[in-house]
Structures are given as C-alpha cells and as structure tokens.
Protein backbone atom coordinates (compact mmCIF):
# COMPACT_ATOMS: atom_id res chain seq x y z
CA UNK A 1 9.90 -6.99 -8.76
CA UNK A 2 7.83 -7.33 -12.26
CA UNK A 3 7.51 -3.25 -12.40
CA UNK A 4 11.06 -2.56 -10.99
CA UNK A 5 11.67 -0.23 -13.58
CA UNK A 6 7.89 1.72 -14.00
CA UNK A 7 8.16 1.93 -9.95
CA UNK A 8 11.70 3.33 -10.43
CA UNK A 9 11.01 5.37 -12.60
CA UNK A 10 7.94 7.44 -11.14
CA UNK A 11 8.50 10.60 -8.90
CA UNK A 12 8.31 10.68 -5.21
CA UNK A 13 4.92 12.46 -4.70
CA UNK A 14 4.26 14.73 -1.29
CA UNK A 15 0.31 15.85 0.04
CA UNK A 16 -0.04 19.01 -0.66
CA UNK A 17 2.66 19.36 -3.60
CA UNK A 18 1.58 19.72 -7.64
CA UNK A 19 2.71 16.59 -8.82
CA UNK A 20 5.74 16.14 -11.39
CA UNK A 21 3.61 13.48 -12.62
CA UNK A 22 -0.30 13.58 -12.97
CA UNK A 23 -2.80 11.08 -13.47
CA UNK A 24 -2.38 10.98 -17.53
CA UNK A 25 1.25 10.99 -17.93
CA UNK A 26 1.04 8.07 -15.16
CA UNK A 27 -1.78 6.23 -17.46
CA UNK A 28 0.82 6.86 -20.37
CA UNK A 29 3.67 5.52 -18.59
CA UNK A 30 2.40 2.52 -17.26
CA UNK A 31 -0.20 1.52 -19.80
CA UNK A 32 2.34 -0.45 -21.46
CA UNK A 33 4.02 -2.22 -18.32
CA UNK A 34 0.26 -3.46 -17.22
CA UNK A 35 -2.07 -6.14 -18.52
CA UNK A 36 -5.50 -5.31 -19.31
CA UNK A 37 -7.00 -6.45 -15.93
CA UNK A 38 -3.95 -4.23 -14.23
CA UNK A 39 -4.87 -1.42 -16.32
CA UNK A 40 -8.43 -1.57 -15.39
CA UNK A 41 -7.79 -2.18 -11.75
CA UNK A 42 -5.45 1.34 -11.69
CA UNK A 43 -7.99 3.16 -14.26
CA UNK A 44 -10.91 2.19 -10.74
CA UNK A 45 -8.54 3.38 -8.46
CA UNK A 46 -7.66 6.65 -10.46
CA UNK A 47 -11.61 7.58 -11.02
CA UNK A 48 -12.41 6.34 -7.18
CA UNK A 49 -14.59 3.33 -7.83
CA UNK A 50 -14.73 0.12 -6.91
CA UNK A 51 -11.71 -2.01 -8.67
CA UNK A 52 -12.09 -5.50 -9.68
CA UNK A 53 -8.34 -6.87 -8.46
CA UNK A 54 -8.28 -7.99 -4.90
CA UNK A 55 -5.26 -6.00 -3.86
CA UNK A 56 -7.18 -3.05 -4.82
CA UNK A 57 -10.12 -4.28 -3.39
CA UNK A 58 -8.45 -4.32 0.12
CA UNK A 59 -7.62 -0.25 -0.65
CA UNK A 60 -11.39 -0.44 -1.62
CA UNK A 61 -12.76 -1.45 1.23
CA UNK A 62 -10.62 0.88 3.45
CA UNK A 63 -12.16 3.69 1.60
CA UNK A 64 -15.62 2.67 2.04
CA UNK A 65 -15.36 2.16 5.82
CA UNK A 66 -13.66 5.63 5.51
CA UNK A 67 -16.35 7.31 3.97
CA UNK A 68 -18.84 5.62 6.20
CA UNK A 69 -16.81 6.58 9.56
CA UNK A 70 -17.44 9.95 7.80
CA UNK A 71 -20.97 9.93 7.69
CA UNK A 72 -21.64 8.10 11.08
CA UNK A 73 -19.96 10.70 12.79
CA UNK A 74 -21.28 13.63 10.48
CA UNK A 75 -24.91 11.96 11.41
CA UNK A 76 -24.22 12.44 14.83
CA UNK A 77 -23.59 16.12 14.79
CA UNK A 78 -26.87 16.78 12.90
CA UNK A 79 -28.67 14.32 15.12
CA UNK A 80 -29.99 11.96 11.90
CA UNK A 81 -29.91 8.48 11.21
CA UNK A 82 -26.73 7.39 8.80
CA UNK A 83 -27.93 3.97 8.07
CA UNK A 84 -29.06 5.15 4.74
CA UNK A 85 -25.93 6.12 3.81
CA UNK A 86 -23.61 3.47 4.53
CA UNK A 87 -22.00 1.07 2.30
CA UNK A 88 -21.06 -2.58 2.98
CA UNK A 89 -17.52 -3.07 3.09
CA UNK A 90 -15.24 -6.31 4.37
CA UNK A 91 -12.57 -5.65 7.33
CA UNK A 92 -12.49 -3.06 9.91
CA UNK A 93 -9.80 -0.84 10.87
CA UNK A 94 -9.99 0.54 14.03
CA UNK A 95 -7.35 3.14 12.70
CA UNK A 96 -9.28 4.36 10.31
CA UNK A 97 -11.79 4.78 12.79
CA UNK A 98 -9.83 7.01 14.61
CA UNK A 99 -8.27 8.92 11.61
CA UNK A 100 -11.75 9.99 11.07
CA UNK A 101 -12.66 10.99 14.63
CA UNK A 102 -9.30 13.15 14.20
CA UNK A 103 -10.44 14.63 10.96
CA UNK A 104 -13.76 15.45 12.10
CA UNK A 105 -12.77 17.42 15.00
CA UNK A 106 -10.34 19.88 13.06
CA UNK A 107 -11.54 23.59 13.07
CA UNK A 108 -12.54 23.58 9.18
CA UNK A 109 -13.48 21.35 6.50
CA UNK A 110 -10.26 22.09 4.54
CA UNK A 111 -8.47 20.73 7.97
CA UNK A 112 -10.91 17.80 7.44
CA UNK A 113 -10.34 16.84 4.25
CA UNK A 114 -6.44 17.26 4.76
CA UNK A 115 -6.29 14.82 7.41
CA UNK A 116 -8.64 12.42 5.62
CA UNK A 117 -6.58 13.00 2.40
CA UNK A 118 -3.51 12.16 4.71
CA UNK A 119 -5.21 8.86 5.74
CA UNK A 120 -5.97 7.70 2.45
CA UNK A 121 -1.93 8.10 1.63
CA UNK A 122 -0.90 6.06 4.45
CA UNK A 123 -3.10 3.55 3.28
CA UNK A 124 -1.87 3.61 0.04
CA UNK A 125 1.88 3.05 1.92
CA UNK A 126 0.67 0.21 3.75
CA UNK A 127 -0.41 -1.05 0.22
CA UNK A 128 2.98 -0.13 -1.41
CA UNK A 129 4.84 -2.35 1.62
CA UNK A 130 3.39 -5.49 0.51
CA UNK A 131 5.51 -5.60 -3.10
CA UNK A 132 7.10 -2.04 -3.39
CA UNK A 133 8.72 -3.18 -7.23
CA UNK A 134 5.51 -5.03 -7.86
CA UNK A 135 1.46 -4.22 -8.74
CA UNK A 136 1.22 -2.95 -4.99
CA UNK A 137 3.86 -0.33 -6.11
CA UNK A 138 1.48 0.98 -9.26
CA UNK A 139 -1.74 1.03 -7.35
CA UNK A 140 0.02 3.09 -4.03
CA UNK A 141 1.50 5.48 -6.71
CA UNK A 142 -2.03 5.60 -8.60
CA UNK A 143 -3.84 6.58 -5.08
CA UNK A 144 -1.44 9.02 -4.47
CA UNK A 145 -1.39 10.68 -7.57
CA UNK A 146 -4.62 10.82 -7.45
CA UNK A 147 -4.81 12.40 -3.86
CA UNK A 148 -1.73 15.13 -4.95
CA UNK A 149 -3.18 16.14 -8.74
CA UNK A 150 -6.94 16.95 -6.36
CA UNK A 151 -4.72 18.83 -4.18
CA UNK A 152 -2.85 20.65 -6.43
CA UNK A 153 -5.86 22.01 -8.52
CA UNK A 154 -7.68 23.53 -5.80
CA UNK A 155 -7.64 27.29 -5.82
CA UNK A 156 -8.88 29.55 -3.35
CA UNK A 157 -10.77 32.01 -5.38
CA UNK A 158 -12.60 29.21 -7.52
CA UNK A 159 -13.77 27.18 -4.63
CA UNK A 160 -14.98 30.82 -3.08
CA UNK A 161 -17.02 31.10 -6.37
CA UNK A 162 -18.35 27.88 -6.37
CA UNK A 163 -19.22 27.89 -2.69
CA UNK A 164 -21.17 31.29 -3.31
CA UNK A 165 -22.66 29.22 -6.51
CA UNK A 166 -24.11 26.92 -4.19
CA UNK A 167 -25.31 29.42 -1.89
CA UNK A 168 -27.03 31.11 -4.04
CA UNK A 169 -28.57 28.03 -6.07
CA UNK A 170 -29.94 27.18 -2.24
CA UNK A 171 -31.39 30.61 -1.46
CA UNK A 172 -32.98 30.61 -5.19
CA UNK A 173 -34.61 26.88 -4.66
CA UNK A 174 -38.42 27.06 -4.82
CA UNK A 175 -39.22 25.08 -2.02
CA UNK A 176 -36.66 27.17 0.14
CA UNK A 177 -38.45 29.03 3.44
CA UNK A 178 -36.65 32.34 3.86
C-alpha cells in the first residue's frame, strides 16, 4: 500500500488505445513517489532492458523467454538454427510458450505482434496482483504504458514508408543478387 495514492491516481490503460498518460508524464508523476533504485528499475522497464530489482527481473525474464519462443519458432519456418539467438533466462512458462505458438500462427505480423503485445500485458497483470497499491502496481502500469504509447504511435502510412525504405535499402545493397 506504499504507492496507494500514485497507483490511484494513474489512468486505466487499454491495448490498442492512445494513452491519457504516456511514458513522460508517468516518469513525472512518479519520480517523486520512488527511490532511486525504484526509479531505475521503472526507467529499465520503460526503455525494455534488463532491470536491476528482482520483481522486475521476474517480468524480465518472461520477456526473454518470450522473445526466444519467438525466434525458436521463427527458426523453424526458415529451417535455421536459433541457438545463436537465444538468451539465458531463469523460469519457464509453458504459457508463454503457447502465447507465442498463438501469435505466430496469425495471418500477419501486425496480428503477431498484437497478440504478443497482449501477452506481455497479462504479464504485467500477473505482476500488478502481487501488491496492486505497492511497487508491483508502478512497474505493471510502466509495462503497460509502455506497450499502449508503441501502439498508439503507429501509423499506417509511416510504417508503409518505412517498409518501402527497407525495401529499397535491400534491393540497393551491393552484395544483393537480383
């Protein structure tokens, strides 16, 4: 119950919705409710990298055997080895496991990365149901707000450019075989 009132007072965020909060009025908010080694732990979680609390490093390592769910079964549509591009984590989830199966059998990759975004925010409610008023409040809010601000900035018409960017930065490679 430490952050009763920061918890209280942050919106209820939904996938897929712009935010009424983003990442730096959030940082604003609660950089005077956290200590330092709080702070830093939401600051990791906010810019996706590994945090140094242990609470966060259970979200952590969630995400990593996400990401490497992702790639084993990405490897095994291409036929290639994914060993070199897996991560060492602690745990296993065979949810996860099966959120990513899921994910990776929708029609499109913006299907994909929905359901995988979707995953992600149920972990960050599992994390939330430990102390809902406390830390584990902040850090499920700080995943989430992360997940909804990505969300809410994509545009169609600038990911078509930036697909056709990459496209064309392909085609004009010089070791590219036409």
């Amino acid at each position: 119950m430490k952050y009763c009132y920061l918890v209280s007072s942050l919106p209820v965020l939904h996938l897929g919705e712009k935010p009424a909060m983003g990442v730096r009025a959030f940082c604003a908010a609660s950089a005077s409710h956290l200590s330092n080694d709080e702070y830093s732990t939401v600051e990791a979680v906010l810019e996706n990298r590994e945090p140094p609390n242990r609470l966060a490093s259970t979200y952590w390592n969630s995400e990593v055997q996400l990401r490497d769910a992702v790639v084993r079964t990405r490897a095994k549509k291409i036929g290639t080895d994914p060993a070199p591009f897996l991560q060492q984590h602690e745990g296993f989830s065979a949810t996860i496991e099966n959120q990513v199966i899921d994910a990776c059998a929708r029609p499109n990759p913006l299907e994909q990365e929905l359901a995988l975004d979707q995953a992600r925010w149920a972990l960050a409610d599992e994390i939330a149901l430990t102390e809902p008023f406390g830390f584990s409040g902040v850090l499920a809010f700080a995943i989430k707000v992360r997940i909804a601000e990505r969300w809410a900035s994509m545009d169609e018409t600038a990911g078509q450019k930036r697909v056709e960017t990459l496209v064309l930065s392909t085609l004009d490679a010089p070791n590219n075989e036409h």
